[in-house]
C-alpha atoms as a PDB file:
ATOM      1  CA  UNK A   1     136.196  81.615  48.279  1.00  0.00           C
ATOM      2  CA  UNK A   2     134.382  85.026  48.511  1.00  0.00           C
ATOM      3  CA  UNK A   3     136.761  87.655  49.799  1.00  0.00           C
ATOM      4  CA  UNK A   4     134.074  90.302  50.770  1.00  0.00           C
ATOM      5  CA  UNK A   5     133.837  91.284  54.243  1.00  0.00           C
ATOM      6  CA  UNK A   6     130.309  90.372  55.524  1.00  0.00           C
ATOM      7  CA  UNK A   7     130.489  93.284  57.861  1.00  0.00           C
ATOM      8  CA  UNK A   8     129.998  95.851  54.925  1.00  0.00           C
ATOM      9  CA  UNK A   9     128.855  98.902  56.064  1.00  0.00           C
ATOM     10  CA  UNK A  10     125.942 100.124  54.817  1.00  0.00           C
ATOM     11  CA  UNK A  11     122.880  98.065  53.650  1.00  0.00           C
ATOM     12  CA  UNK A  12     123.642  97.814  50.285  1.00  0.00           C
ATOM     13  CA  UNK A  13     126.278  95.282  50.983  1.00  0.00           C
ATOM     14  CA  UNK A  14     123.526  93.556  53.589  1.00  0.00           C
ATOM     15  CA  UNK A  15     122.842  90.970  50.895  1.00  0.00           C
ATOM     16  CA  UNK A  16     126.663  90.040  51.039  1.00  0.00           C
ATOM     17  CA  UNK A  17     126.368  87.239  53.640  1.00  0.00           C
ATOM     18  CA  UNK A  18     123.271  85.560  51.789  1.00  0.00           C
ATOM     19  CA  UNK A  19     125.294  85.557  48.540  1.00  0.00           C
ATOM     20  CA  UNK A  20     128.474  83.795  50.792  1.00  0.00           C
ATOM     21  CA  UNK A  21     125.614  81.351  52.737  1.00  0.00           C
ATOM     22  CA  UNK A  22     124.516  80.468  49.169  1.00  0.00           C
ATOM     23  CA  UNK A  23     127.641  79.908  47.692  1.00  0.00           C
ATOM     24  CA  UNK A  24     128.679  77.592  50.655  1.00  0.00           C
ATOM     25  CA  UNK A  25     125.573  75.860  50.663  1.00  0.00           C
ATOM     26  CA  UNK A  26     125.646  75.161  46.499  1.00  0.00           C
ATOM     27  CA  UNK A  27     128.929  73.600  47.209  1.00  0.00           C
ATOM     28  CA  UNK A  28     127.747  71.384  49.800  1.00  0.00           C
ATOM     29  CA  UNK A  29     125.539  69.927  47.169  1.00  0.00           C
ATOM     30  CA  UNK A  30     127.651  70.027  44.764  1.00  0.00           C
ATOM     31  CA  UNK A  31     129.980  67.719  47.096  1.00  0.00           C
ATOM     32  CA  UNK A  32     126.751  65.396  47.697  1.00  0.00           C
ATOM     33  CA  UNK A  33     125.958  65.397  43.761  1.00  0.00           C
ATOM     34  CA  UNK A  34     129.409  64.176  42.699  1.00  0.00           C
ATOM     35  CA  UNK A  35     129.909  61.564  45.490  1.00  0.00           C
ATOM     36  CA  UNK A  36     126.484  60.177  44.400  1.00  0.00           C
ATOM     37  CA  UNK A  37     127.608  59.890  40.821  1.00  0.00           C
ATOM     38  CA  UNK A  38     131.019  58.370  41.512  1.00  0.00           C
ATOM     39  CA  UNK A  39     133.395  61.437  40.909  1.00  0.00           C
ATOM     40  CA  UNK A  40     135.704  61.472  44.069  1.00  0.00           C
ATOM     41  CA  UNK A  41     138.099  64.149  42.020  1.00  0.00           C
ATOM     42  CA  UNK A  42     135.746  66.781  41.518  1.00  0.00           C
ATOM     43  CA  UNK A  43     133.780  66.108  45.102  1.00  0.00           C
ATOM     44  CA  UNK A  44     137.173  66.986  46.466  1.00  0.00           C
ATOM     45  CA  UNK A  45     138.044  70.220  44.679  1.00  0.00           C
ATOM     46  CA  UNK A  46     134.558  71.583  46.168  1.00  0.00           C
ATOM     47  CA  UNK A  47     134.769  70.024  49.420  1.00  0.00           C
ATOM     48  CA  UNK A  48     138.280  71.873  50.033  1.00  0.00           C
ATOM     49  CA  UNK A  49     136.825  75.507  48.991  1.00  0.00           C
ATOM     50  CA  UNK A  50     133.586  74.474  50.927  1.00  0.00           C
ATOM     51  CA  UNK A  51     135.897  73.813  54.111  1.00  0.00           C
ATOM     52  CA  UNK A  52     137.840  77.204  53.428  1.00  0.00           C
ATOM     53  CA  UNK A  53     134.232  78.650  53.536  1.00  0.00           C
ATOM     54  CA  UNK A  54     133.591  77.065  56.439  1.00  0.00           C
ATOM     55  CA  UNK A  55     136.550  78.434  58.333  1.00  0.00           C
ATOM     56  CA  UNK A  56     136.323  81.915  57.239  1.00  0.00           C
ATOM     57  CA  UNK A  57     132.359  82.268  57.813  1.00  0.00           C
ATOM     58  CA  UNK A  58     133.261  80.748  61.325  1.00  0.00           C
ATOM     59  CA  UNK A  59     136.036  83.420  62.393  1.00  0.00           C
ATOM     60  CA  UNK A  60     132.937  86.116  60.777  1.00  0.00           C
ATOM     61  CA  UNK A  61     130.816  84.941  63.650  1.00  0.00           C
ATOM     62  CA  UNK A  62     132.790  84.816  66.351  1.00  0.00           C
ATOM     63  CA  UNK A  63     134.071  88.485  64.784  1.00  0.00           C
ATOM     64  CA  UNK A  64     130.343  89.476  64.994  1.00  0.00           C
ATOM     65  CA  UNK A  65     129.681  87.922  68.498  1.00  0.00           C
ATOM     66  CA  UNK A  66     132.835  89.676  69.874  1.00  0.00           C
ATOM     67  CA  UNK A  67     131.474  92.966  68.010  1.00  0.00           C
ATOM     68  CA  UNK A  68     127.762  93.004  69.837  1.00  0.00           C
ATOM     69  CA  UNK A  69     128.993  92.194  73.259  1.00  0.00           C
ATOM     70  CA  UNK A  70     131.211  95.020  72.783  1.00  0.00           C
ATOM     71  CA  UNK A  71     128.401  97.489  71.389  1.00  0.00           C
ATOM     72  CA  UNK A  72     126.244  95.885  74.229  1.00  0.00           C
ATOM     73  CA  UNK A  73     129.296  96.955  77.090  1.00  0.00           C
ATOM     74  CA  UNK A  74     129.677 100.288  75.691  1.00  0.00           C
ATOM     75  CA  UNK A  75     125.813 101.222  75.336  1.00  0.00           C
ATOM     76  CA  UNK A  76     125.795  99.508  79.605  1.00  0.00           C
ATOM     77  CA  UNK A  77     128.112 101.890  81.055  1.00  0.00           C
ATOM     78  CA  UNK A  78     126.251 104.991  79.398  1.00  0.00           C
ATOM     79  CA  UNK A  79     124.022 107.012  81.884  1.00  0.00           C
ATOM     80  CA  UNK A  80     120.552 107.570  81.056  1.00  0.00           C
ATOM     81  CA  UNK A  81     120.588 106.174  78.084  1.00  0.00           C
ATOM     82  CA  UNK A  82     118.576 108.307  74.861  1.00  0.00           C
ATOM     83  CA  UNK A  83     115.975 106.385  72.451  1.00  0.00           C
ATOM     84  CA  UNK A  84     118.344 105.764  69.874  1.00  0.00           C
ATOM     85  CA  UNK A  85     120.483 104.238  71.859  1.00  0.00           C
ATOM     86  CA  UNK A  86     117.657 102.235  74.008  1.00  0.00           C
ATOM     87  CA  UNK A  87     116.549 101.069  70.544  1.00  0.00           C
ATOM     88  CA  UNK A  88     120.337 100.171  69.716  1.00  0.00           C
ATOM     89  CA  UNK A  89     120.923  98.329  72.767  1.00  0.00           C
ATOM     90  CA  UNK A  90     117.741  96.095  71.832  1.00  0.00           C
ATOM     91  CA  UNK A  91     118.774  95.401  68.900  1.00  0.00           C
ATOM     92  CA  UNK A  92     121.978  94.470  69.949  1.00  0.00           C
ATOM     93  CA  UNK A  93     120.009  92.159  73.010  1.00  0.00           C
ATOM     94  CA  UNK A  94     117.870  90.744  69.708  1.00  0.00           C
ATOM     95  CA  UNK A  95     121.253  89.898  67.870  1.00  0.00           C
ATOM     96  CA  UNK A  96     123.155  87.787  70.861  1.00  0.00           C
ATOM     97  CA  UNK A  97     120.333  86.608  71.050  1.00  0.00           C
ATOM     98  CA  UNK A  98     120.109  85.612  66.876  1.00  0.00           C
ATOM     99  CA  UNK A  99     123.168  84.473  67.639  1.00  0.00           C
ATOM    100  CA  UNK A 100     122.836  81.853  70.252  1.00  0.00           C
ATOM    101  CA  UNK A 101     119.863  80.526  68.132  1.00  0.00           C
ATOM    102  CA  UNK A 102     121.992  80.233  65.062  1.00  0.00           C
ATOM    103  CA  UNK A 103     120.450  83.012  62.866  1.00  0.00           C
ATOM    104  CA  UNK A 104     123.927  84.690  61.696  1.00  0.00           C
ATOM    105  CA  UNK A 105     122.281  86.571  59.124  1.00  0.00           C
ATOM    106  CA  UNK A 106     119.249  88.111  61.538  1.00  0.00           C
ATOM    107  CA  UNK A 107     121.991  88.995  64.277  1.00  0.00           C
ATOM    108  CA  UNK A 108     124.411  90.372  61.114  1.00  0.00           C
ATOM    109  CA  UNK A 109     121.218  92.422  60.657  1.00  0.00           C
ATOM    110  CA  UNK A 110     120.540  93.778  63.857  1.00  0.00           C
ATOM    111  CA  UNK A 111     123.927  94.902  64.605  1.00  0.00           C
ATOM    112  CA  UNK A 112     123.833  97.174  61.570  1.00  0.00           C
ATOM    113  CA  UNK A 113     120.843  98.468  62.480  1.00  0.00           C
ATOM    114  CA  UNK A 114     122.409  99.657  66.124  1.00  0.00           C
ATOM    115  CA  UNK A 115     124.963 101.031  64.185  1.00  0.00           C
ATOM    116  CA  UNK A 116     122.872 103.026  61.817  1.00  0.00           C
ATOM    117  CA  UNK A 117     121.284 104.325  64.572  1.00  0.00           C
ATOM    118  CA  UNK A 118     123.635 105.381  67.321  1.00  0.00           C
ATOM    119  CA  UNK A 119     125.579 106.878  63.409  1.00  0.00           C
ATOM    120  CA  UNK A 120     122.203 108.956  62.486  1.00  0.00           C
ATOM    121  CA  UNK A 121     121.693 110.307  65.821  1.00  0.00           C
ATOM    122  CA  UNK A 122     124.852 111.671  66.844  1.00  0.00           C
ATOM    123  CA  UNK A 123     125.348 110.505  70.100  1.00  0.00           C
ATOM    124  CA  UNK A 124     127.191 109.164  72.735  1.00  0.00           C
ATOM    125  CA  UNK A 125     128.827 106.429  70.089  1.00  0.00           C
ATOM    126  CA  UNK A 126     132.321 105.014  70.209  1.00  0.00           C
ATOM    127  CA  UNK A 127     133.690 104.724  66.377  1.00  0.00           C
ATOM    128  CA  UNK A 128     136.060 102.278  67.471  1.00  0.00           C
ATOM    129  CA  UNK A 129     133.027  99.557  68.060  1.00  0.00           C
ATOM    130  CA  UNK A 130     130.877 101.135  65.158  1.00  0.00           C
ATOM    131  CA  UNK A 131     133.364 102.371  62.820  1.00  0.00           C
ATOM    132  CA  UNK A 132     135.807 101.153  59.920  1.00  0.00           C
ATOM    133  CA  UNK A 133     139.056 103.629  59.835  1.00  0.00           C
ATOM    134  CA  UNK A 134     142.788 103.709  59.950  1.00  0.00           C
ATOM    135  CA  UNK A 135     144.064 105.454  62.874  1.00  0.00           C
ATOM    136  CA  UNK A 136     147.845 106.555  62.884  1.00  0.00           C
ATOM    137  CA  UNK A 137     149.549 108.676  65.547  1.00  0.00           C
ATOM    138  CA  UNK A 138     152.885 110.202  65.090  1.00  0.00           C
ATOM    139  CA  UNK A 139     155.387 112.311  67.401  1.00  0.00           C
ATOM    140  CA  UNK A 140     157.562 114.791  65.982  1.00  0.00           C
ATOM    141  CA  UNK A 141     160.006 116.921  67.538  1.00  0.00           C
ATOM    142  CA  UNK A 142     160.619 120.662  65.615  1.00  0.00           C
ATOM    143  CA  UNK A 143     164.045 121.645  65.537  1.00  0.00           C
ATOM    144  CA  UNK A 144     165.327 123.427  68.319  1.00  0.00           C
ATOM    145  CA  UNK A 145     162.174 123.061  70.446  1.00  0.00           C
ATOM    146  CA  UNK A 146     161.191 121.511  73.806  1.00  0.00           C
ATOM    147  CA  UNK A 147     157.814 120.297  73.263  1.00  0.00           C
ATOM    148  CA  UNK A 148     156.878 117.901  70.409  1.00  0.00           C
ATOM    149  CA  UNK A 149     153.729 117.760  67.981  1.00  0.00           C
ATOM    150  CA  UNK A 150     150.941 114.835  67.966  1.00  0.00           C
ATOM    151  CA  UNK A 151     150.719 113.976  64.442  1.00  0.00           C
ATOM    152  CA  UNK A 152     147.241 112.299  64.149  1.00  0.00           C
ATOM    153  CA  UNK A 153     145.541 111.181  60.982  1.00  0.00           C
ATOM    154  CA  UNK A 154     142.039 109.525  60.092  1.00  0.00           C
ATOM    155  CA  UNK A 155     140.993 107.583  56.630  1.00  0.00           C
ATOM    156  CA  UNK A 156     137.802 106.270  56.679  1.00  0.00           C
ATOM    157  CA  UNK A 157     137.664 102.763  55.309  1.00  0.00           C
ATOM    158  CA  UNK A 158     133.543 102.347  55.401  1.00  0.00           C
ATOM    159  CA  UNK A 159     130.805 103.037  53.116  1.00  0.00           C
ATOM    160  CA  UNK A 160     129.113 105.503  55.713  1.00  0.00           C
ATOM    161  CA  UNK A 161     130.200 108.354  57.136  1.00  0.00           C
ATOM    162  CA  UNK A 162     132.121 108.329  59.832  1.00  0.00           C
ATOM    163  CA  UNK A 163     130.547 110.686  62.264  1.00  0.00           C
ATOM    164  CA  UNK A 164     131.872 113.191  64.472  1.00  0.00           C
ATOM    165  CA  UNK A 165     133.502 112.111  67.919  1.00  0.00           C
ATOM    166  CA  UNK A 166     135.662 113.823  70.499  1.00  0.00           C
ATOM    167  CA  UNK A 167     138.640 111.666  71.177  1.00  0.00           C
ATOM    168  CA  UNK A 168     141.427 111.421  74.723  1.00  0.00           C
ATOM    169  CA  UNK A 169     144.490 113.296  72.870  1.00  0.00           C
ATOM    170  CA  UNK A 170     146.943 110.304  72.441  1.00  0.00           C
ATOM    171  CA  UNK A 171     149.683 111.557  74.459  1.00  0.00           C
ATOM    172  CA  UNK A 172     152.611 108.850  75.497  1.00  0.00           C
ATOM    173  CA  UNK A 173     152.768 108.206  79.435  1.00  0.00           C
ATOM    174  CA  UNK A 174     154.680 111.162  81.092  1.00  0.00           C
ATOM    175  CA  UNK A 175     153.212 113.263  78.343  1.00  0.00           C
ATOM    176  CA  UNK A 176     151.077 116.632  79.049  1.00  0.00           C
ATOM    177  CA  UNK A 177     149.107 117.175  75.336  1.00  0.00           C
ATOM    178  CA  UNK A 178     147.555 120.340  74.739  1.00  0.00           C
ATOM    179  CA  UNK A 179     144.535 120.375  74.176  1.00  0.00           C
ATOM    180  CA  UNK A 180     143.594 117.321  76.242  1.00  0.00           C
ATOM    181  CA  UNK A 181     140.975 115.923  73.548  1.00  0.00           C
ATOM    182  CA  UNK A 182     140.461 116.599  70.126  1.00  0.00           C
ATOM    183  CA  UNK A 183     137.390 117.241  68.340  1.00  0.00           C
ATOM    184  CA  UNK A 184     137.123 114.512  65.114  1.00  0.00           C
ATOM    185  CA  UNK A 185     134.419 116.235  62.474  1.00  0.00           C
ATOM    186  CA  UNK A 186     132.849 114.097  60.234  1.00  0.00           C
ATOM    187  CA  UNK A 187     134.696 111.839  57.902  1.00  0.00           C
ATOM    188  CA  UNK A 188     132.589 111.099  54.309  1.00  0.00           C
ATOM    189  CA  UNK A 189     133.544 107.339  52.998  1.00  0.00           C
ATOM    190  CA  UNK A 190     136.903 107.617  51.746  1.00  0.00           C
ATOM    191  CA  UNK A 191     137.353 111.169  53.503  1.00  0.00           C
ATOM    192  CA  UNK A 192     141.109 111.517  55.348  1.00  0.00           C
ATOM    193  CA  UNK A 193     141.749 114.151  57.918  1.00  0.00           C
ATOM    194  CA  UNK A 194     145.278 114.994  59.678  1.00  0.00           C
ATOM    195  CA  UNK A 195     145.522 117.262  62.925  1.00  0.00           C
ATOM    196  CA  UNK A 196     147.882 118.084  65.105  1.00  0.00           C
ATOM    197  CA  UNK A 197     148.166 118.877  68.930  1.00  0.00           C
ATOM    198  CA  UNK A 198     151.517 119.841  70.995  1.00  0.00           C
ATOM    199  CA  UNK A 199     152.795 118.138  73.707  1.00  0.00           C
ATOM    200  CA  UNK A 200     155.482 118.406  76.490  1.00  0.00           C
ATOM    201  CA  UNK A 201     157.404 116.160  79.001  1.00  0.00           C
ATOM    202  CA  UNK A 202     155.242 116.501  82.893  1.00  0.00           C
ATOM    203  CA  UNK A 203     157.475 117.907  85.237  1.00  0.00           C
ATOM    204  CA  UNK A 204     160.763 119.623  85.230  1.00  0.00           C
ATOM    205  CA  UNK A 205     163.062 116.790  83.943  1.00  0.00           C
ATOM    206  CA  UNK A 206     163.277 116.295  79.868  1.00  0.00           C
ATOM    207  CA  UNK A 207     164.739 112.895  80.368  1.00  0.00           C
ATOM    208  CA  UNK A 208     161.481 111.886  78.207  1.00  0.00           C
ATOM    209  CA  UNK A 209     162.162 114.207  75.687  1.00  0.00           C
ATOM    210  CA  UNK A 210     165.973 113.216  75.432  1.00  0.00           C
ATOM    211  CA  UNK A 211     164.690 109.478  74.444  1.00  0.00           C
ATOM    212  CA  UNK A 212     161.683 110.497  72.084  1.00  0.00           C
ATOM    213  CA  UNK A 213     163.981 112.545  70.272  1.00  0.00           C
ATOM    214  CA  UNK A 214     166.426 108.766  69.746  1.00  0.00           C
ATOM    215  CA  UNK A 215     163.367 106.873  68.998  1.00  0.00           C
ATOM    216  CA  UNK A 216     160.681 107.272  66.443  1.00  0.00           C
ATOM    217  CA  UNK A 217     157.550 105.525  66.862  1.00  0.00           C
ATOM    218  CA  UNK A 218     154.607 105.265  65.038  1.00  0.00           C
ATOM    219  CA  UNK A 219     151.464 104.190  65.748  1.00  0.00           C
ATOM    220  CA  UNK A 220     148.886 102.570  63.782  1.00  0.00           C
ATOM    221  CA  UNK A 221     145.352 101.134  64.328  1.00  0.00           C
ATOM    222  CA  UNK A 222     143.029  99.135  62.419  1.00  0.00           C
ATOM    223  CA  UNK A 223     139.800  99.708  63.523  1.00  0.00           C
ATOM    224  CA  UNK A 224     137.338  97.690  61.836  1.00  0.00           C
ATOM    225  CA  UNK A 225     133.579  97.163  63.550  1.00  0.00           C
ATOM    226  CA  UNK A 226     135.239  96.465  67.287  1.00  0.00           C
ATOM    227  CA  UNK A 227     137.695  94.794  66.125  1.00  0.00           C
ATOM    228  CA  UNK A 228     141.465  96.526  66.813  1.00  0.00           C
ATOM    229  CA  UNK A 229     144.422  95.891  65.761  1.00  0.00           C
ATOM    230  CA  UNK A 230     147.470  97.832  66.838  1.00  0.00           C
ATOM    231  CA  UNK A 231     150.979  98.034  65.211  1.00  0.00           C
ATOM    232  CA  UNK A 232     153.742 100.225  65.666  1.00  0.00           C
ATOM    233  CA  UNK A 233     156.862 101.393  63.772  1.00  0.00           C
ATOM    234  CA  UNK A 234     159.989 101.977  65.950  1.00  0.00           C
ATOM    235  CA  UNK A 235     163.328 103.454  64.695  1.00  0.00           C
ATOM    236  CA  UNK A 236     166.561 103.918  66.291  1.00  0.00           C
ATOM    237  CA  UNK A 237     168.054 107.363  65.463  1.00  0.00           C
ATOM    238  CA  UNK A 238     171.240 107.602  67.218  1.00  0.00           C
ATOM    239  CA  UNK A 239     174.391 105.601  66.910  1.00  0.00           C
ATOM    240  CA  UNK A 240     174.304 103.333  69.456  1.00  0.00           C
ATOM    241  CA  UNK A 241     172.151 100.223  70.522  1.00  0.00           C
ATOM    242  CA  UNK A 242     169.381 101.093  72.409  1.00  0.00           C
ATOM    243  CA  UNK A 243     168.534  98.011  75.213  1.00  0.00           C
ATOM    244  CA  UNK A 244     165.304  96.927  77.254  1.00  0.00           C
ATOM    245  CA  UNK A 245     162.436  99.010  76.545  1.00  0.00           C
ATOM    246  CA  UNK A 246     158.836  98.742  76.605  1.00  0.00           C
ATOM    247  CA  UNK A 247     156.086  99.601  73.770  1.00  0.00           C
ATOM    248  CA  UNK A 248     153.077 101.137  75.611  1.00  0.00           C
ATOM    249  CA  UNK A 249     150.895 102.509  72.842  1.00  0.00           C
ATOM    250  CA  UNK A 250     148.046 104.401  73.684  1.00  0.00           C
ATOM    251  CA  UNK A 251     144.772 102.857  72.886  1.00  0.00           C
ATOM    252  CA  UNK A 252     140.831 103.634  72.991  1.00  0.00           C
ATOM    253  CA  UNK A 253     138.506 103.338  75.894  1.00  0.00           C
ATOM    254  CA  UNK A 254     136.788 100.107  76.121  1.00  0.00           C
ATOM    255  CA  UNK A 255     140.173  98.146  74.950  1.00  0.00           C
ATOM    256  CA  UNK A 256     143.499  96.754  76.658  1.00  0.00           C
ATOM    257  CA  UNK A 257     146.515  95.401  75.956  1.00  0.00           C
ATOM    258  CA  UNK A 258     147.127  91.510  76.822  1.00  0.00           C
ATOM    259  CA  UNK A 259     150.523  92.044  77.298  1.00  0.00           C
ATOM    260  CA  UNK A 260     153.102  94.939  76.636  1.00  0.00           C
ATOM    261  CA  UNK A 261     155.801  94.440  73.603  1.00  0.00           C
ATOM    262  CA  UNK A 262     159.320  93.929  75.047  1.00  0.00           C
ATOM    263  CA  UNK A 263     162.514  95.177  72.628  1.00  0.00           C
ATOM    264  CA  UNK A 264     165.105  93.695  73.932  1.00  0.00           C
ATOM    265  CA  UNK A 265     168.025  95.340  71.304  1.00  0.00           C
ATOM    266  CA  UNK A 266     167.218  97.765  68.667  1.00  0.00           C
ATOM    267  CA  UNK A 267     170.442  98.556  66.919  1.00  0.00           C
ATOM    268  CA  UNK A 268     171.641 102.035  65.409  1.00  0.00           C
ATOM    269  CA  UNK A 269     169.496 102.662  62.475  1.00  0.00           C
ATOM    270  CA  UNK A 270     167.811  99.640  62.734  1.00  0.00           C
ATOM    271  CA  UNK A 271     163.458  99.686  62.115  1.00  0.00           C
ATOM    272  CA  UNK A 272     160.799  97.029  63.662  1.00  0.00           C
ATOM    273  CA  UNK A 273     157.648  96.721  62.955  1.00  0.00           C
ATOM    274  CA  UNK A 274     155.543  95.054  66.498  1.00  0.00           C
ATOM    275  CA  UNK A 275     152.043  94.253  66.592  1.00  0.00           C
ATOM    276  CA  UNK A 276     150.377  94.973  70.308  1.00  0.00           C
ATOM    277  CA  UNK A 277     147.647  92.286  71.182  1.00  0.00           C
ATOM    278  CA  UNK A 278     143.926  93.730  71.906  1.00  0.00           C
ATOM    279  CA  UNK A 279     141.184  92.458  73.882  1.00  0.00           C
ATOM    280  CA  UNK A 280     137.665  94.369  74.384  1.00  0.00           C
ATOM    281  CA  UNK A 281     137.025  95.323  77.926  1.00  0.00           C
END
């Protein structure tokens, strides 16, 4: 089975999904050829990989469908929208559309296409529905401080640039981050970035403080086309069991937790790794 990702980036991967329709399709007759000719063994051995195909160019669609109706939200709740992104959002309309109709490879096409153009004009775009990147967020505490520092770092998985975007400064809940946002330049294919931006407890009380510095969390998020995936590192620092608390990662506009991670018992020294389910809004 192929393992490329039909939703390369750029369009010199666009051929990708005709190679993996041809492929399938070659084995189908390939099934039908050896059934004809009385060779049950080898019709087998292809039908299995063809089925694998199957599956996997299945979950690709319902990827991509889950991808344009997110492109197509995002683009609705914009206010006076420019060309490009006029253009984008009919392209977008053209690929449900594709879609519906059974033309995966026209809608495959027309959602790069929005994305190529919201990329190349700069605007109003949201790289976690256009974008392929590795997001991690990290809080540190400094030594004898009372305010910790917003580790934040950016690899850019894709085969275009990732262009610039101002992002909501991560901060935890009951967390004041200074600055408020953070201005993301552009990230070449392969390009990695780090930054940093301080942060305090709100209010008088360090009670926050006193349990960030017990617990380290890290953050990490898979963004990959509008599709997210959220996992996060917690440690227990002290000496003692830490009981009944909640993982509330902060995510992206446009996206929502289905439920919040419940540890129950994280025991002194003691690391877990929990992945956060994501739906699209």
């Amino acid at each position: 089975m192929m393992g490329n990702n039909p939703f390369g980036d750029s369009g010199k991967e666009g051929d990708a999904s005709s190679r993996f329709l041809e492929q399938l399709t070659q084995r189908s007759v390939r099934v039908r050829h050896f059934l004809w000719n009385h060779r049950p063994f080898k019709a087998r051995k292809d039908l299995r990989e063809a089925n694998r195909d199957a599956e996997f160019l299945e979950k690709q669609v319902v990827r991509l469908h889950r991808s344009l109706l997110a492109l197509e939200q995002h683009l609705s709740s914009l206010d006076e929208l420019t060309e490009e992104e006029r253009r984008a959002m009919g392209m977008v309309t053209d690929g449900l559309i594709d879609l519906d109709q059974g033309d995966w490879e026209s809608a495959l096409d027309s959602f790069r296409s929005a994305i190529s153009d919201l990329s190349e004009s700069g605007g109003r775009i949201n790289p976690f529905l256009v974008g392929r990147f590795f997001l991690t967020v990290e809080a540190r505490w400094p030594p004898e401080m009372e305010h910790g520092l917003l580790l934040i770092s950016i690899e850019n998985l894709g085969t275009n640039a990732l262009p610039s975007f101002r992002m909501a400064a991560p901060a935890p809940m009951g967390w004041i981050a200074e600055p408020k946002g953070a201005e993301v330049p552009t990230i070449p294919p392969g390009g990695f970035i780090e930054m940093g931006i301080k942060i305090h407890p709100s209010g008088t009380i360090s009670e926050n403080l006193v349990l960030a510095k017990k617990v380290s969390i890290v953050t990490g998020y898979l963004a990959d086309m509008g599709d997210l995936t959220v996992s996060t590192r917690v440690e227990n620092r002290t000496l003692k069991s830490l009981e009944g608390f909640v993982i509330d990662a902060w995510l992206p506009r446009g996206f929502a937790a289905r439920r919040l991670p419940f540890v129950q018992n994280l025991a002194p020294g003691e690391v877990i790794h929990i992945d956060t389910e994501i739906d699209a809004r």
